[in-house]
Protein backbone atom coordinates (compact mmCIF):
# COMPACT_ATOMS: atom_id res chain seq x y z
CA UNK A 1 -44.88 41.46 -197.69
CA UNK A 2 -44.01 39.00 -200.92
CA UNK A 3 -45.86 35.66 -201.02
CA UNK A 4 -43.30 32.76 -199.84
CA UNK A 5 -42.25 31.14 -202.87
CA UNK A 6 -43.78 27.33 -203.97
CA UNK A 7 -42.00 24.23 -202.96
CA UNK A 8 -43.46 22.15 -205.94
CA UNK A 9 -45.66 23.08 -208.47
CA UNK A 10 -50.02 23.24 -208.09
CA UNK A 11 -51.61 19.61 -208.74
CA UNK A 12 -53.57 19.84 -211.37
CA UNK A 13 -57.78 19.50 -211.43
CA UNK A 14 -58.24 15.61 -210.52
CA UNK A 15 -53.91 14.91 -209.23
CA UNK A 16 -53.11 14.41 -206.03
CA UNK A 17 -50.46 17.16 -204.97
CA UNK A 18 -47.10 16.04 -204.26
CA UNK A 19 -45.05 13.48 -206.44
CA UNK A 20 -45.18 9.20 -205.65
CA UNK A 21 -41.28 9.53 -205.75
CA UNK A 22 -40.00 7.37 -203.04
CA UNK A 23 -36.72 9.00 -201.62
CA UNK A 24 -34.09 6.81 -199.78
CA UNK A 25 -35.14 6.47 -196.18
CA UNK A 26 -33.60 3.28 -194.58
CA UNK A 27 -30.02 2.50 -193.68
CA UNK A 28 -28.51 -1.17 -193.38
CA UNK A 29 -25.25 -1.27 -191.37
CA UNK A 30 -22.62 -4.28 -192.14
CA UNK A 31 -20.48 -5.21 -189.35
CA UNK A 32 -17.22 -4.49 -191.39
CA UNK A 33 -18.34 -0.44 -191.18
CA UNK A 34 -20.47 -0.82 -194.53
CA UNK A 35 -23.88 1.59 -194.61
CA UNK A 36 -25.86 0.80 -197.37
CA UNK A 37 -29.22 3.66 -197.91
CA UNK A 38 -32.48 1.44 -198.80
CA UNK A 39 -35.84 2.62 -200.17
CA UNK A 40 -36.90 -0.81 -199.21
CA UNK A 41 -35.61 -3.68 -197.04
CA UNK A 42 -36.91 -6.99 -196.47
CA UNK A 43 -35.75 -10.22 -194.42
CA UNK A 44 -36.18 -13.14 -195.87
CA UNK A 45 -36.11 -16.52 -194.40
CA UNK A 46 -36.19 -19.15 -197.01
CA UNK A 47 -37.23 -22.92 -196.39
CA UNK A 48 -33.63 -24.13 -197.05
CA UNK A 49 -30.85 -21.67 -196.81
CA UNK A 50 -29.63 -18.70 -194.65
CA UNK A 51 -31.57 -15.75 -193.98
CA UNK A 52 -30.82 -12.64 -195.99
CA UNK A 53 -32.17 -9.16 -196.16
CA UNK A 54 -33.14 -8.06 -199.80
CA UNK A 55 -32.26 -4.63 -200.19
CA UNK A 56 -34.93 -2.20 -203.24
CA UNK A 57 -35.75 -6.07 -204.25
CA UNK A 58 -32.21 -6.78 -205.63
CA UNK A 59 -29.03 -6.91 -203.14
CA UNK A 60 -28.58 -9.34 -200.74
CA UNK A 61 -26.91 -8.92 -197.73
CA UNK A 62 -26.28 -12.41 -195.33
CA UNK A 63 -27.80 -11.66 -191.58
CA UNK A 64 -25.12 -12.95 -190.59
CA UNK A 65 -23.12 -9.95 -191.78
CA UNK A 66 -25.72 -7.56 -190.52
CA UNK A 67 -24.94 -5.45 -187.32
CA UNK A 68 -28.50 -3.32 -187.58
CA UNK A 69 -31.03 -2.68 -190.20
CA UNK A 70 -34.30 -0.74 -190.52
CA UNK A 71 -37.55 -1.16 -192.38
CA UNK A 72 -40.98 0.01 -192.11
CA UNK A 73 -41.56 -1.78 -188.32
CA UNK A 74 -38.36 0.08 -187.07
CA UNK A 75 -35.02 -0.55 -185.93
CA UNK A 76 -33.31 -3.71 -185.41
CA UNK A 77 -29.65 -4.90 -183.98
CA UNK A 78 -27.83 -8.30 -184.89
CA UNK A 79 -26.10 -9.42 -181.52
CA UNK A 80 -25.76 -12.01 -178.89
CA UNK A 81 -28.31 -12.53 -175.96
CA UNK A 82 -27.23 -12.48 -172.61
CA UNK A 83 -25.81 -16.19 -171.32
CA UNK A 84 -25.63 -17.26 -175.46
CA UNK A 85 -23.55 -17.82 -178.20
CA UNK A 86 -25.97 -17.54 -180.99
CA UNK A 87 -26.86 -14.10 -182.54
CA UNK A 88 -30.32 -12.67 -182.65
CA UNK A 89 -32.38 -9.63 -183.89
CA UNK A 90 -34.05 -7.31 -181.52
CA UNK A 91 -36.31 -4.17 -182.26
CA UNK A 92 -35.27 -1.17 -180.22
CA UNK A 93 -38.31 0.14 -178.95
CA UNK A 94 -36.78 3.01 -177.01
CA UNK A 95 -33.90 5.11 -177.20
CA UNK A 96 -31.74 6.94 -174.56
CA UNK A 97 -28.80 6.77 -171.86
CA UNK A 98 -30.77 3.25 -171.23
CA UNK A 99 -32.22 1.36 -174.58
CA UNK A 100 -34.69 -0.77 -174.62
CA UNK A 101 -34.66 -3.60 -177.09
CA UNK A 102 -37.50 -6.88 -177.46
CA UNK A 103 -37.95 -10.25 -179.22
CA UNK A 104 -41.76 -10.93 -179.60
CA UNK A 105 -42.49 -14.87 -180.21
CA UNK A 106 -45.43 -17.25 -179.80
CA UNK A 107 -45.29 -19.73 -177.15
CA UNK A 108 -47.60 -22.61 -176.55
CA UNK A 109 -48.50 -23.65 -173.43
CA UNK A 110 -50.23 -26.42 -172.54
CA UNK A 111 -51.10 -26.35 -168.73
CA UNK A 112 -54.36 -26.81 -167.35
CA UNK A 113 -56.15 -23.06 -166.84
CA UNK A 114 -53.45 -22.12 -169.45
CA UNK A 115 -51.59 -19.50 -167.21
CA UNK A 116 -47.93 -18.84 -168.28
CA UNK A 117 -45.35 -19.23 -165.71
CA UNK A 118 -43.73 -15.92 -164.40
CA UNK A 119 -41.18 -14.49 -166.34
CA UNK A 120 -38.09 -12.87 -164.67
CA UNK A 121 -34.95 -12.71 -165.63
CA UNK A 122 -34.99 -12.66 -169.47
CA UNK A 123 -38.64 -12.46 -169.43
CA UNK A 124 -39.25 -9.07 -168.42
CA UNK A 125 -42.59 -6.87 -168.95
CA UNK A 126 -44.92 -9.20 -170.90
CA UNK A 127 -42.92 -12.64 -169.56
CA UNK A 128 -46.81 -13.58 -168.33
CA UNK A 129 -49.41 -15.12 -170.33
CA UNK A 130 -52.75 -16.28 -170.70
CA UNK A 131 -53.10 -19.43 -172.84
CA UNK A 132 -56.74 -21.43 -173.99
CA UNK A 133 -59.00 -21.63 -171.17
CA UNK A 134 -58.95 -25.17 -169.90
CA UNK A 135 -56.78 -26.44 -172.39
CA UNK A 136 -53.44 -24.28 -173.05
CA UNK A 137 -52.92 -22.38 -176.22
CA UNK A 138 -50.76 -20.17 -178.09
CA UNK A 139 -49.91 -16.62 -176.25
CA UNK A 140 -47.47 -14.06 -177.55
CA UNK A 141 -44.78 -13.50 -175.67
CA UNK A 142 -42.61 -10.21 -175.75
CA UNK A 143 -38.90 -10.56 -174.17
CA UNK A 144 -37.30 -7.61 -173.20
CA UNK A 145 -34.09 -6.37 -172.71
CA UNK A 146 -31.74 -3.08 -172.38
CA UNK A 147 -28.64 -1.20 -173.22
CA UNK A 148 -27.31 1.20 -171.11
CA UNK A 149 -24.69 3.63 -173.21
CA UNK A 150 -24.50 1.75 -176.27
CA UNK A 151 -23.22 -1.61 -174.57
CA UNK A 152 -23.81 -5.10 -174.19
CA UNK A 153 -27.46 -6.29 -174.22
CA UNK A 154 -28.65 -7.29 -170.73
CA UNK A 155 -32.13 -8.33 -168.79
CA UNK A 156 -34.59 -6.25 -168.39
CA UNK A 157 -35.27 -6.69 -164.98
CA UNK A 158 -35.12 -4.86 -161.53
CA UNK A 159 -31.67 -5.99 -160.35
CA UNK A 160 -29.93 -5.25 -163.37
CA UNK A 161 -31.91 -2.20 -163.70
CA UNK A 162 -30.97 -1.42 -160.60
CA UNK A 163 -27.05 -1.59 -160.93
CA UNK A 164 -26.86 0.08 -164.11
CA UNK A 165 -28.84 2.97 -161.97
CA UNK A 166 -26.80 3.43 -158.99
CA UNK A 167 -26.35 6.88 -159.64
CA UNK A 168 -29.80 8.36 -159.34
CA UNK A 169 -31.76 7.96 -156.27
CA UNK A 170 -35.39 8.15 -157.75
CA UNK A 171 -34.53 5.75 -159.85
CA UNK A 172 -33.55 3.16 -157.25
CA UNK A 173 -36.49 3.93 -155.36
CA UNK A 174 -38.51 2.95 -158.38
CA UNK A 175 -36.98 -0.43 -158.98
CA UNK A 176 -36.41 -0.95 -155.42
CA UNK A 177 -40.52 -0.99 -155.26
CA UNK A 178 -40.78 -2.57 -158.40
CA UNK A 179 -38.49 -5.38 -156.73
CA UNK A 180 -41.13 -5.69 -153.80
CA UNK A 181 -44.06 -6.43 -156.24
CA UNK A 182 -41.92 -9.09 -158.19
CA UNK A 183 -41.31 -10.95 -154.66
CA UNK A 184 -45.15 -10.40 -154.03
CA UNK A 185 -46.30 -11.64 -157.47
CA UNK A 186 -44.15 -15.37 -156.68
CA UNK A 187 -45.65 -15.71 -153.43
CA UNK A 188 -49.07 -14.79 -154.97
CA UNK A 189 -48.39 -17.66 -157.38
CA UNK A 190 -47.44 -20.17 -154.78
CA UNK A 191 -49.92 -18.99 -152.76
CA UNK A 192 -53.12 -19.45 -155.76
CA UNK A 193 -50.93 -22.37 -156.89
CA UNK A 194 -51.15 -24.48 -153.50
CA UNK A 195 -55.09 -23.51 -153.20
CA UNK A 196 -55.92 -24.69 -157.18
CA UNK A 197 -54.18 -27.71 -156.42
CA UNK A 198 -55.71 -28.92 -153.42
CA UNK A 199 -59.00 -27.66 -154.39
CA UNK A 200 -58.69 -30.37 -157.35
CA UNK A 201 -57.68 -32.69 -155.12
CA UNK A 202 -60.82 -32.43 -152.95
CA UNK A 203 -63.05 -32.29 -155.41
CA UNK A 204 -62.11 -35.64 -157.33
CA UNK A 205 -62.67 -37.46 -153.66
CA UNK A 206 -66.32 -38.87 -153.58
CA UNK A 207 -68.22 -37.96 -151.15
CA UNK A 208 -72.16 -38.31 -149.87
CA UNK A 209 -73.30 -35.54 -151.38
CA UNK A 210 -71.90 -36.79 -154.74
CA UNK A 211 -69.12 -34.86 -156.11
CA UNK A 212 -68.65 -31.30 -156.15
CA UNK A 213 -66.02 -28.72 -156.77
CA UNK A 214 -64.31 -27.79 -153.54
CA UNK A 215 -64.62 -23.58 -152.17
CA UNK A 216 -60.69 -24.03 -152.34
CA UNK A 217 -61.02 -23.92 -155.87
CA UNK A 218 -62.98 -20.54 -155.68
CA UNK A 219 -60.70 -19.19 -153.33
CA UNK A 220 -57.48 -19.67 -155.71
CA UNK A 221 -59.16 -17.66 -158.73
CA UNK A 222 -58.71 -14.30 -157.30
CA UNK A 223 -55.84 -15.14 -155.90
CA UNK A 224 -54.19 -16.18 -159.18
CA UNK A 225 -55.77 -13.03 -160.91
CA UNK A 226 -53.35 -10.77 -158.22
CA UNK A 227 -50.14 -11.11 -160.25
CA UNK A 228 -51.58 -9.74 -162.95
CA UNK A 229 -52.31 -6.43 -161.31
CA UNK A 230 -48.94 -6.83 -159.42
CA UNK A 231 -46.86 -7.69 -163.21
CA UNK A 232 -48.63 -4.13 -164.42
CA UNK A 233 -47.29 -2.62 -161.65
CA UNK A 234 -43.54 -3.70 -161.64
CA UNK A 235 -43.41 -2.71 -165.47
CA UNK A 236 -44.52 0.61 -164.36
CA UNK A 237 -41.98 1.15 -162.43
CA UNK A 238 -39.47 0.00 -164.56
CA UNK A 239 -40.62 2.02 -167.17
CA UNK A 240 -40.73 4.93 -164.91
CA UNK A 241 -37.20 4.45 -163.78
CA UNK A 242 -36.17 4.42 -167.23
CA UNK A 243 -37.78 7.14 -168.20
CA UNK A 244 -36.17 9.52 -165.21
CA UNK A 245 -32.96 8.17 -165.69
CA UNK A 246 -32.90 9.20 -169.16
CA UNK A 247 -34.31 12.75 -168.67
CA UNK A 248 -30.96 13.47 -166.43
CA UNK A 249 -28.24 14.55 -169.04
């Protein structure tokens, strides 16, 4: 049998094998049609002035004028967010009959204990957060949302989830749980909530015995800590409904 015949010539003693050539391997998509192929793409967001990508260091190309673009972190889209006027960029995380698509910011919040407020709606998986212990802080949130067949951007949550799945039982049954922990995880809140604050409340009255931190206060930490099992999981079962949804062709 005859040897397969080289792709590219033997490095020589002390080269790396291969070339450094850098072929085209991003594409840039204008919202008049336009594809531009990129080696290299940037966003840039100057101090003063509109954003731009900079395309191999030398064309620029207005976001505004941008309907998707990739780099080295992915793919991104240029469109409106549900209930808004104003364009933004999301990374598409996951492709398939249903798309998933995110925003990741940091948030500051400044409550005592630092726990984030519950995210549904346009908070989905990752809508929770943990800031500074007592003091608030900074916490990274991640705001999802998804695309079934190519259209608008919506929620990513169980009810809309749940309508654009009508047509697949498992799935249903997946967000229909996932639902159940979502209604569980407010009334855990509520629940913690109401024991935290009247635990504070006792424990700021004097008393004989001097003052002391009330057993309400105790009581509310593990109660608080429940939604974060419960958050983990109503993502799962998002995820999972998503997932068996798109294996269905």
């Amino acid at each position: 049998m005859a040897a397969p015949a080289p792709v590219y010539a033997p490095a020589r003693a002390g080269q790396l094998p291969g070339n450094n050539s850098q072929p085209t391997r991003f594409q840039v998509g204008l919202k008049n049609g336009m594809l531009y192929n990129a080696s290299d793409v940037e966003i840039k967001s100057p101090l003063f002035g509109r954003s731009y990508l900079l395309l191999d260091g030398q064309r620029k190309l207005d976001l505004g004028e941008v309907g998707f673009y990739e780099d080295e972190t992915g793919h991104y889209v240029r469109t409106t967010l549900p209930n808004s006027t104003r364009e933004a960029t999301l990374r598409r995380d996951k492709t398939g009959r249903i798309s998933l698509y995110s925003i990741t910011s940091s948030q500051y919040n400044s409550g005592p204990g630092g726990f984030g407020n519950p995210g549904y709606g346009r908070y989905g998986y990752g809508g929770y957060g943990m800031g500074g212990y007592p003091y608030g802080g900074y916490r990274t949130v991640k705001t999802e949302y998804f695309s079934k067949d190519n259209g608008p951007i919506q929620d990513l949550n169980s009810r809309n989830l749940m309508l654009a799945t009508t047509d697949n039982a498992g799935a249903q049954q997946l967000l229909f749980d996932s639902r159940r922990y979502q209604r569980l995880t407010v009334a855990s809140y509520v629940v913690g909530g109401g024991l935290m604050v009247a635990g504070l409340l006792q424990s700021l009255r004097p008393s004989d015995s001097g003052q002391a931190i009330s057993p309400l206060v105790y009581a509310a930490l593990p109660v608080l800590i429940v939604p974060i099992v419960l958050q983990g999981k109503q993502a799962s079962n998002q995820r999972q409904a998503i997932s068996l949804y798109n294996s269905v062709r």
